[in-house]
PDB file of N, CA and C in Angstrom:
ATOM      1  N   UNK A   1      70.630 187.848  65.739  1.00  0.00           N
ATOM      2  CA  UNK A   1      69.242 187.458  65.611  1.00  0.00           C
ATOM      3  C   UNK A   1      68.529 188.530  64.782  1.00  0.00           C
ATOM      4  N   UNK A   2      67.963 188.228  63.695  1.00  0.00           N
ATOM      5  CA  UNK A   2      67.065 188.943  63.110  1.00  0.00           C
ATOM      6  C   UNK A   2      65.469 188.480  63.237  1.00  0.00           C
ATOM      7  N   UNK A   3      64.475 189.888  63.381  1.00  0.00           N
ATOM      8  CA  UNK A   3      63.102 189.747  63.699  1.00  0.00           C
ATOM      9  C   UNK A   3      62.400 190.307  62.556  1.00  0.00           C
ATOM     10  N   UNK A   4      61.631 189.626  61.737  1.00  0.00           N
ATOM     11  CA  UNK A   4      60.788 190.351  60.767  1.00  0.00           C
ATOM     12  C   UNK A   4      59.063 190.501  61.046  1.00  0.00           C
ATOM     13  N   UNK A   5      58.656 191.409  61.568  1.00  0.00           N
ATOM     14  CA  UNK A   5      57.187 191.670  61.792  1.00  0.00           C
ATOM     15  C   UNK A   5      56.966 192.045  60.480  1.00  0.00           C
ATOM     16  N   UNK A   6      55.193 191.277  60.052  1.00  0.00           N
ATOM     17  CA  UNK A   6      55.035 191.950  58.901  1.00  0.00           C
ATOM     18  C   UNK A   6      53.413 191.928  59.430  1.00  0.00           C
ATOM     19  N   UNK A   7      52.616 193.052  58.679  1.00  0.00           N
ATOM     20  CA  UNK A   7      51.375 193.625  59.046  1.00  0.00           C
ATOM     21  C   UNK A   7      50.737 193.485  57.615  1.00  0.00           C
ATOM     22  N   UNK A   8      49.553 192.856  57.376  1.00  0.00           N
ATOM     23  CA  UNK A   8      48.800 192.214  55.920  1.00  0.00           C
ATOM     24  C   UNK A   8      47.456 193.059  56.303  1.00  0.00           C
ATOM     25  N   UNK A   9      46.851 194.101  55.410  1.00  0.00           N
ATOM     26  CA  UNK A   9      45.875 195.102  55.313  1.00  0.00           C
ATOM     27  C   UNK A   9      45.123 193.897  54.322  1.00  0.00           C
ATOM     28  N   UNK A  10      43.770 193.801  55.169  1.00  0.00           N
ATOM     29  CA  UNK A  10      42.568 192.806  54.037  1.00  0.00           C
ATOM     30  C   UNK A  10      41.417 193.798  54.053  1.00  0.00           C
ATOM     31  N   UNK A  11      41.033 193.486  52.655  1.00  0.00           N
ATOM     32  CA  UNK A  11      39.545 193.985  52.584  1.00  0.00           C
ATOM     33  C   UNK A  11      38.890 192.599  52.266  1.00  0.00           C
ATOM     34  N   UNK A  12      37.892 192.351  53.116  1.00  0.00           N
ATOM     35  CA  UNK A  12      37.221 190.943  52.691  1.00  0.00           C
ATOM     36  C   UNK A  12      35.273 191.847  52.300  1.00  0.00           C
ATOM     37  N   UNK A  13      35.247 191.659  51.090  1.00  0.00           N
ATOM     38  CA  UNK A  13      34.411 192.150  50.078  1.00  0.00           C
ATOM     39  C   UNK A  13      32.930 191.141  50.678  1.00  0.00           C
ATOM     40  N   UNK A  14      32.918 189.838  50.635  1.00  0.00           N
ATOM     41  CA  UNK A  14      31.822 188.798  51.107  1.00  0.00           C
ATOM     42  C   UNK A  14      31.335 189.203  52.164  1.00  0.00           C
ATOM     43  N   UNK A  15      32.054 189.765  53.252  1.00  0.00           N
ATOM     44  CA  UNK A  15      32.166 189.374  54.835  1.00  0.00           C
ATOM     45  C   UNK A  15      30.835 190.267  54.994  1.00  0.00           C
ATOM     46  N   UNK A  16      29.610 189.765  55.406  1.00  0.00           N
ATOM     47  CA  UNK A  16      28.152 190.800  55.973  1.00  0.00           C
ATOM     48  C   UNK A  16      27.898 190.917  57.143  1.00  0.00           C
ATOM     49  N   UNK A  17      29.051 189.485  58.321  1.00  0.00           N
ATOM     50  CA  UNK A  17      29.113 190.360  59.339  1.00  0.00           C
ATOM     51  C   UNK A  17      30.244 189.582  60.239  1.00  0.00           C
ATOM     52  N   UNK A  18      30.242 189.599  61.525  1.00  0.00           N
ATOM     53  CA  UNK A  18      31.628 189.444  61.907  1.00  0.00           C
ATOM     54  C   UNK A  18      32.125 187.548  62.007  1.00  0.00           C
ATOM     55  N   UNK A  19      30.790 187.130  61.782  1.00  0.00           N
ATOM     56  CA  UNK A  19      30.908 185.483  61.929  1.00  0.00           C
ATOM     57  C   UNK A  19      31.346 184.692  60.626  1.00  0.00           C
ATOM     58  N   UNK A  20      31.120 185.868  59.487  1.00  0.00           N
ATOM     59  CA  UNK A  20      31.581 185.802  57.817  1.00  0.00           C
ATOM     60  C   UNK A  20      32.919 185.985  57.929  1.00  0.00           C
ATOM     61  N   UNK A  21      33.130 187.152  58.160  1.00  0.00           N
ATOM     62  CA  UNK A  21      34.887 187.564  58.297  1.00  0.00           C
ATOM     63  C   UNK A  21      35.209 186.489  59.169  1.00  0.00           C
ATOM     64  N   UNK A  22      35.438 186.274  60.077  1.00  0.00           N
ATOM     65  CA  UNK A  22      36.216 185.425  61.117  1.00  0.00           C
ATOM     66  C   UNK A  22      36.274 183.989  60.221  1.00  0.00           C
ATOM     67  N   UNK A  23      35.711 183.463  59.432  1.00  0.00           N
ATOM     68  CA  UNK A  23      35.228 182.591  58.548  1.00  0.00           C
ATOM     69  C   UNK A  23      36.566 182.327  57.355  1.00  0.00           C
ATOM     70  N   UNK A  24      36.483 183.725  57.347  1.00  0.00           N
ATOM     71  CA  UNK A  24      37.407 183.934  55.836  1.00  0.00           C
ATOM     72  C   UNK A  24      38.940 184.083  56.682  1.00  0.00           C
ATOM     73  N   UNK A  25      38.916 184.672  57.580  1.00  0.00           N
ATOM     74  CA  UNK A  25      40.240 185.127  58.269  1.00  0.00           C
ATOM     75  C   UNK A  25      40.887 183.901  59.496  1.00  0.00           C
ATOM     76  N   UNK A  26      40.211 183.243  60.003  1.00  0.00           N
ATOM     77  CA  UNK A  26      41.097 181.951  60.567  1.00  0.00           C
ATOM     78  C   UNK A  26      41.687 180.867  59.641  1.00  0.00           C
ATOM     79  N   UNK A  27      40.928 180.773  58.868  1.00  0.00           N
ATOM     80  CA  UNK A  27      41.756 179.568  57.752  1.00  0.00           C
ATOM     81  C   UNK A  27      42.711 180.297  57.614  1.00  0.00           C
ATOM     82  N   UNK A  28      43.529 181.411  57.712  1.00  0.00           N
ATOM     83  CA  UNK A  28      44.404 182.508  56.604  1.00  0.00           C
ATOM     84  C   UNK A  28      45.152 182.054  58.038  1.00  0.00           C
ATOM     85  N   UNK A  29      44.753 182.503  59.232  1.00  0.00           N
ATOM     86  CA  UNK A  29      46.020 182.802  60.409  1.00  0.00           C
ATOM     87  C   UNK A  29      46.364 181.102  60.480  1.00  0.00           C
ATOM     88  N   UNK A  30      45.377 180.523  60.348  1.00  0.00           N
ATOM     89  CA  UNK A  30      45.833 178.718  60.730  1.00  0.00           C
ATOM     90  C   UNK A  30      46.692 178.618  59.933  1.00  0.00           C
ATOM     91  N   UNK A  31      46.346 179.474  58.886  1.00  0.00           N
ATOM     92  CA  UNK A  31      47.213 178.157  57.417  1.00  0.00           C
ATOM     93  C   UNK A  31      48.700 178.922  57.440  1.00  0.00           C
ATOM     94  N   UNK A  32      48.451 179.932  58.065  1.00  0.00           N
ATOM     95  CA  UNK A  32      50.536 180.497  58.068  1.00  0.00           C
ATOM     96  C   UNK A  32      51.074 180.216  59.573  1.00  0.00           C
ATOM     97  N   UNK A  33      50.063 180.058  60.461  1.00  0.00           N
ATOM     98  CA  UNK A  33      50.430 179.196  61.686  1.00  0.00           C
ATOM     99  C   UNK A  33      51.187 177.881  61.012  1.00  0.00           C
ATOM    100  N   UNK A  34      50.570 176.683  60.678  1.00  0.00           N
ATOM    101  CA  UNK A  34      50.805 175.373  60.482  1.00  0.00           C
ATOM    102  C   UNK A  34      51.990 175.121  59.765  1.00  0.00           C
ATOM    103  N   UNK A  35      52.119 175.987  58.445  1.00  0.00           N
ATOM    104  CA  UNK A  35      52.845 176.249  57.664  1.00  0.00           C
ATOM    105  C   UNK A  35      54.330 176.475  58.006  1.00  0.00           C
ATOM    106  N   UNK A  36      54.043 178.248  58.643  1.00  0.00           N
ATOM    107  CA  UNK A  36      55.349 177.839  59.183  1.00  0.00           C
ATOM    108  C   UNK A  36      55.924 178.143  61.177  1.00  0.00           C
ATOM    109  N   UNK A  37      55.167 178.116  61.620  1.00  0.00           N
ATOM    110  CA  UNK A  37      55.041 177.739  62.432  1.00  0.00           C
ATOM    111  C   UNK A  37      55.739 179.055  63.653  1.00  0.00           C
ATOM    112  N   UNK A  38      55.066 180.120  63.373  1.00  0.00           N
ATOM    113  CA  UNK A  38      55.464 181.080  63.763  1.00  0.00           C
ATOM    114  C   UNK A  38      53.911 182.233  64.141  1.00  0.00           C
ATOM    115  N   UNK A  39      54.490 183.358  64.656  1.00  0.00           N
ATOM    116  CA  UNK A  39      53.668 183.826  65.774  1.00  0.00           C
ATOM    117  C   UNK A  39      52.488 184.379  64.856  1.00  0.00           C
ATOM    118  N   UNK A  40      51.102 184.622  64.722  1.00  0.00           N
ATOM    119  CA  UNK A  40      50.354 185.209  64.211  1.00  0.00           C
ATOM    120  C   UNK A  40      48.998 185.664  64.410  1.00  0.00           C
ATOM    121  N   UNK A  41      48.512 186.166  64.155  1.00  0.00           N
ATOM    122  CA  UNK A  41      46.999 187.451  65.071  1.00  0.00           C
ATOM    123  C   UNK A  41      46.323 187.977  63.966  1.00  0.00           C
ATOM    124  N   UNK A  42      45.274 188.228  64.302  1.00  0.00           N
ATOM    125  CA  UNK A  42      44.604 189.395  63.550  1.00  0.00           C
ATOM    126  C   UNK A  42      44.798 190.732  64.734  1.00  0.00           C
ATOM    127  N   UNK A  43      45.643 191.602  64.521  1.00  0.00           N
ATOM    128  CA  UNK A  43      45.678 192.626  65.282  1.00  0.00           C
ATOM    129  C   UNK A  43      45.090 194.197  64.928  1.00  0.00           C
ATOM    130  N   UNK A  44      44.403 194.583  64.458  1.00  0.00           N
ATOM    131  CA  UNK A  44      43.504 195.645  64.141  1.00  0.00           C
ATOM    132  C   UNK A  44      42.255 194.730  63.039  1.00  0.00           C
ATOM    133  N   UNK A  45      41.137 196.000  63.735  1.00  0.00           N
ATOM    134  CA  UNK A  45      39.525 196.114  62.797  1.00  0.00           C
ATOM    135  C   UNK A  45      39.030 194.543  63.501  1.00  0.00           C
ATOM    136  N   UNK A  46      39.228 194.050  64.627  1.00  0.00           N
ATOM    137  CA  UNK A  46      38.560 192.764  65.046  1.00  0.00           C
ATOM    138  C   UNK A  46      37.004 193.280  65.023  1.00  0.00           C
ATOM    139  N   UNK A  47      36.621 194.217  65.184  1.00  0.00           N
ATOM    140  CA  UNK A  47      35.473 194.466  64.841  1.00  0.00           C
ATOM    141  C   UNK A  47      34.460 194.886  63.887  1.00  0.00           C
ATOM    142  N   UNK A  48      35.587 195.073  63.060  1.00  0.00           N
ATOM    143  CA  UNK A  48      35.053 195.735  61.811  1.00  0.00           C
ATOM    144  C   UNK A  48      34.558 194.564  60.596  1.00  0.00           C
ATOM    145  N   UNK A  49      33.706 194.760  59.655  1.00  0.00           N
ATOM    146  CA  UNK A  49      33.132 193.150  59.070  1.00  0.00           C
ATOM    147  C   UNK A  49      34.205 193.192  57.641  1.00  0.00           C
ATOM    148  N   UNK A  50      33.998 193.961  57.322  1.00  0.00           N
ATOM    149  CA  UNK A  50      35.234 194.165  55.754  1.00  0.00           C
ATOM    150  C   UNK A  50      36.992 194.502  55.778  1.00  0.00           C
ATOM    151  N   UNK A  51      36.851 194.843  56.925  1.00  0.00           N
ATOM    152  CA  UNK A  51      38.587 194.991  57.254  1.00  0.00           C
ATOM    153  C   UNK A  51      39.079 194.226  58.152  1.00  0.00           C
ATOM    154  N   UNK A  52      40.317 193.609  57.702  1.00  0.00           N
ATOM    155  CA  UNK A  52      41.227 193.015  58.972  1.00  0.00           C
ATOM    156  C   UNK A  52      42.609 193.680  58.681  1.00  0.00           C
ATOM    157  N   UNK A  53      43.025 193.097  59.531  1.00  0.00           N
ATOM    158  CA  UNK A  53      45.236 193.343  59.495  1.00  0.00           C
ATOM    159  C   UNK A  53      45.470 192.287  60.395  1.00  0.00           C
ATOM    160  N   UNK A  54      46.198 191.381  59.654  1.00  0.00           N
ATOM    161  CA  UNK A  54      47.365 189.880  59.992  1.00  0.00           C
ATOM    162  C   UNK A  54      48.293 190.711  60.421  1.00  0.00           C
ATOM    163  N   UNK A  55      49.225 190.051  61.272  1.00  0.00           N
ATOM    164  CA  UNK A  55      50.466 190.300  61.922  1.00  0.00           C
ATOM    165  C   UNK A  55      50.608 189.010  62.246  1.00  0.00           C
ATOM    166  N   UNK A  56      52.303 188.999  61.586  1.00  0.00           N
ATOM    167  CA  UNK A  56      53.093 187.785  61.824  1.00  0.00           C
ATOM    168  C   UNK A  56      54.346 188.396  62.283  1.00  0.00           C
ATOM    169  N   UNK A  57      55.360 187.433  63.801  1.00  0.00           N
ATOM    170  CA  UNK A  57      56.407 187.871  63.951  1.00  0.00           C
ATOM    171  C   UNK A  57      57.522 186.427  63.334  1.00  0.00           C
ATOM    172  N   UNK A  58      58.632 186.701  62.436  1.00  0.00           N
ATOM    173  CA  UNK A  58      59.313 185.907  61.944  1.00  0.00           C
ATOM    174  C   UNK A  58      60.895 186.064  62.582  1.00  0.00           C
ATOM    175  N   UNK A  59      61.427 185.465  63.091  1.00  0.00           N
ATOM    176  CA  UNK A  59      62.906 185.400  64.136  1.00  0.00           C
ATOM    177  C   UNK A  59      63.331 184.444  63.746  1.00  0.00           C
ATOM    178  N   UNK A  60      64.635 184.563  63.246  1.00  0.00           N
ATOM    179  CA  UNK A  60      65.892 183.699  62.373  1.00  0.00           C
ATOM    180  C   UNK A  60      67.432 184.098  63.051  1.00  0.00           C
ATOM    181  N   UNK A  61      68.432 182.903  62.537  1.00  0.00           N
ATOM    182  CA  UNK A  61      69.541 183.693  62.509  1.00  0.00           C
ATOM    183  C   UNK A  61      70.253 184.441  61.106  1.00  0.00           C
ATOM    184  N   UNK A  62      69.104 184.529  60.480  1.00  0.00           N
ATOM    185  CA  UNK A  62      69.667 184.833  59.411  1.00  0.00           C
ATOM    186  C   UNK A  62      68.672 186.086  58.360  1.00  0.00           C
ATOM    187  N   UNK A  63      68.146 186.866  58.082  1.00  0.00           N
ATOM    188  CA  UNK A  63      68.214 187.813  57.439  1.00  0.00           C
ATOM    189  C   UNK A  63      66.968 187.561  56.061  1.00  0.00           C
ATOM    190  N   UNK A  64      67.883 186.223  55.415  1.00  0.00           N
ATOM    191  CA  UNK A  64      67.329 185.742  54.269  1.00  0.00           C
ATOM    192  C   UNK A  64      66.761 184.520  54.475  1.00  0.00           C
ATOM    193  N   UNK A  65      66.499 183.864  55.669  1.00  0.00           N
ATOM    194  CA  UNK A  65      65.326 183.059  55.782  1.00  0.00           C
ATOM    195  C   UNK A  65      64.038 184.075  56.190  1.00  0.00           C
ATOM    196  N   UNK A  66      64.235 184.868  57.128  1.00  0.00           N
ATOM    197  CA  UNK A  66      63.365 185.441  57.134  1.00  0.00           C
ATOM    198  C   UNK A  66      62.449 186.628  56.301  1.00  0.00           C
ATOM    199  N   UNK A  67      63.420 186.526  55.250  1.00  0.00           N
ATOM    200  CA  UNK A  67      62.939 187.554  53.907  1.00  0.00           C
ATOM    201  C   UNK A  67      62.356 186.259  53.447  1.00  0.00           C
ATOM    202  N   UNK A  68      63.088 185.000  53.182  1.00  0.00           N
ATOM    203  CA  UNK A  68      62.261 183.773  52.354  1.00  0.00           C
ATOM    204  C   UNK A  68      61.295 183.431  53.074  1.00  0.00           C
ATOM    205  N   UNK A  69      60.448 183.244  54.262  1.00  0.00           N
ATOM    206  CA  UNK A  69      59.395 183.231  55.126  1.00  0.00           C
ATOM    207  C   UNK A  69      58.124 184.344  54.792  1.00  0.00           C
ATOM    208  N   UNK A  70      58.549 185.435  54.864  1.00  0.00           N
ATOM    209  CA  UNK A  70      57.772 186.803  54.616  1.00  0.00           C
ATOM    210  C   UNK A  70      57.451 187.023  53.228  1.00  0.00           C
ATOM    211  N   UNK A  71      57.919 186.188  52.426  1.00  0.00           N
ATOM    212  CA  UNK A  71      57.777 186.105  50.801  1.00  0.00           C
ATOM    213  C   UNK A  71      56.720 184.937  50.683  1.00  0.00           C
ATOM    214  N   UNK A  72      57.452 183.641  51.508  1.00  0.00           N
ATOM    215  CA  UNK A  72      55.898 182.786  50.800  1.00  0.00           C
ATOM    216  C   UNK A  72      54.246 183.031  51.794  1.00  0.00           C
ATOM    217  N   UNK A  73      54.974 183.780  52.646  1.00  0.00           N
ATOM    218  CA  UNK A  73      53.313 183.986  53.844  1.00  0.00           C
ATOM    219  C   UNK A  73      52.604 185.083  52.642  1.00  0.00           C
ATOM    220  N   UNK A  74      53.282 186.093  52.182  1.00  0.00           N
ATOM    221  CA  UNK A  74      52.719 187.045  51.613  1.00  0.00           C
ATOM    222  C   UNK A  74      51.687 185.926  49.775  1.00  0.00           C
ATOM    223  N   UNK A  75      52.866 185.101  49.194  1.00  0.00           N
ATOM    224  CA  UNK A  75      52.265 184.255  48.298  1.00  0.00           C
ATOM    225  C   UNK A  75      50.878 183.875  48.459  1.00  0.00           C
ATOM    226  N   UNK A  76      51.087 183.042  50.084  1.00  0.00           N
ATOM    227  CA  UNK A  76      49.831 182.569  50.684  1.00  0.00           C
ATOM    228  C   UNK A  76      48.390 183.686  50.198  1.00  0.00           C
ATOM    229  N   UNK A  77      49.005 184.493  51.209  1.00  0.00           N
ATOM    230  CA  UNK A  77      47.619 185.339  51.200  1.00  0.00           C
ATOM    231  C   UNK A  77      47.241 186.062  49.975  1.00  0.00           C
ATOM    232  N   UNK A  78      48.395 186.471  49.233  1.00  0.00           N
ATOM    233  CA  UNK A  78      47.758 186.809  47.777  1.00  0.00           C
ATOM    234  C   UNK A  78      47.039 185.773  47.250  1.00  0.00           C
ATOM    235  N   UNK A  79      47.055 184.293  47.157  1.00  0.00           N
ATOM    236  CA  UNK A  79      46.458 183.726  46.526  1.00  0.00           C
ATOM    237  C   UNK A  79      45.516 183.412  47.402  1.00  0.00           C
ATOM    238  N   UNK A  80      44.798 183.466  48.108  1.00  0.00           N
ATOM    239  CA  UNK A  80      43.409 183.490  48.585  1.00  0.00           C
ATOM    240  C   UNK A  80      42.149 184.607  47.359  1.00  0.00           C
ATOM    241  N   UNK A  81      41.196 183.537  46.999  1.00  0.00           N
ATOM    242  CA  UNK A  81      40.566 184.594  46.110  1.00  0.00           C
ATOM    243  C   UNK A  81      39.276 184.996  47.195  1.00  0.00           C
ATOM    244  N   UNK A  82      39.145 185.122  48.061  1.00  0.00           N
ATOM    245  CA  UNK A  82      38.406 185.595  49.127  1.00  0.00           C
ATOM    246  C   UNK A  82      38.544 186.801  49.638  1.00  0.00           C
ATOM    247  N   UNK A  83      39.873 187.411  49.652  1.00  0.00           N
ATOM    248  CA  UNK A  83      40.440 188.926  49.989  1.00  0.00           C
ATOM    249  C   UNK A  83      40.852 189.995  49.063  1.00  0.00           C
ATOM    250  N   UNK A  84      41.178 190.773  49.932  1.00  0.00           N
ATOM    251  CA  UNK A  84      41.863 191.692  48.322  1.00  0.00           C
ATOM    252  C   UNK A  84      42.702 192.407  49.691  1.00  0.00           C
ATOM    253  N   UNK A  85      44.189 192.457  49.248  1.00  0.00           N
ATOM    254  CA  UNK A  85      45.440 192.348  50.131  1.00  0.00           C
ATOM    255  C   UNK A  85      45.526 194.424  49.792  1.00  0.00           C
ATOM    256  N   UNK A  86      45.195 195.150  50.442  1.00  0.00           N
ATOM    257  CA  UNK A  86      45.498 196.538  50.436  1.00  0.00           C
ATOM    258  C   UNK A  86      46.549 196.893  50.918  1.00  0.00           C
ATOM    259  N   UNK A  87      47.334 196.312  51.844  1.00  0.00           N
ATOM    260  CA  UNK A  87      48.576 196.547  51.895  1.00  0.00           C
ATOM    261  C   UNK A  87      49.474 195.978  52.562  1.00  0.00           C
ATOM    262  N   UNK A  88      50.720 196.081  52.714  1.00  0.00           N
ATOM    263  CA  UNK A  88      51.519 194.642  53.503  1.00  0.00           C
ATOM    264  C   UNK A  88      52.895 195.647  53.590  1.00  0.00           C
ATOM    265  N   UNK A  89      53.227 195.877  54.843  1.00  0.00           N
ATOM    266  CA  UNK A  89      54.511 196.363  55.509  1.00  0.00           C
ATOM    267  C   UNK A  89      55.089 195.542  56.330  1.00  0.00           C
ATOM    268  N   UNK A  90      56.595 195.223  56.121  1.00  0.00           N
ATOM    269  CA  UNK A  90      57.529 194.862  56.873  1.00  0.00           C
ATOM    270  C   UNK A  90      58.520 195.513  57.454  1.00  0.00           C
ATOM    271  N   UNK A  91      58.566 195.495  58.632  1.00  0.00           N
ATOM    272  CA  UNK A  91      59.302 196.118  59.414  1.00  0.00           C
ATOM    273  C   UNK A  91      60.400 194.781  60.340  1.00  0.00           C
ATOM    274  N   UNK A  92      61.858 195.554  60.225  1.00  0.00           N
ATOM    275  CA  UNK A  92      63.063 194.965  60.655  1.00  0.00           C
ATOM    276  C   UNK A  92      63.558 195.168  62.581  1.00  0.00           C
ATOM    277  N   UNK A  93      63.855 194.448  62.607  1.00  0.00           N
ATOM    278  CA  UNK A  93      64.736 194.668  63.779  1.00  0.00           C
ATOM    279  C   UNK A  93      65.822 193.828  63.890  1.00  0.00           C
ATOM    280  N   UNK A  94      66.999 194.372  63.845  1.00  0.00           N
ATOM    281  CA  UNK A  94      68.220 193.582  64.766  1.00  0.00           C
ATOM    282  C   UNK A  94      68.972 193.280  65.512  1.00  0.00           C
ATOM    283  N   UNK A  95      68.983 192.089  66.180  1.00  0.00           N
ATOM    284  CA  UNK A  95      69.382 192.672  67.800  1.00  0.00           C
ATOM    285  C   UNK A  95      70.930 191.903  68.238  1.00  0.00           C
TER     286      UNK A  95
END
């Protein structure tokens, strides 16, 4: 079993206060929820109006679905012209 957590750093530039951000940032967790149908949060800066961090957990039997998963979630959110993506780490586990 392979587990791919990946952590998405946003700066949302619009957001003036937390009912703006939440605005810009649930369409983002719905749309990689629906998509592909796997675990996802805003887990840091819930309070903060210009910063978030996505966390998605991705679990396969295989390595390279879950590299091909973590590739189009990341597509996703780059193409949102609402954010600006500051940084995106993936971290492995295999068990």
């Amino acid at each position: 079993m392979h587990v791919l957590a990946i952590r998405i750093d946003l700066h949302l530039p619009e957001a003036r206060s937390l009912k703006a951000k939440r605005s810009v940032v649930r369409p983002i967790v719905d749309g990689i929820r629906a998509r592909h149908r796997i675990s996802v949060a805003e887990v840091d800066h819930q309070e903060t109006w210009q910063l978030s961090a996505i966390g998605a957990a991705v679990v396969s039997g295989s390595a390279a679905t879950c590299t091909s998963v973590a590739d189009e979630i990341e597509r996703f959110v780059w193409s949102r012209p609402d954010v600006e993506v500051l940084g995106i780490e993936r971290t492995w586990m295999e068990l």
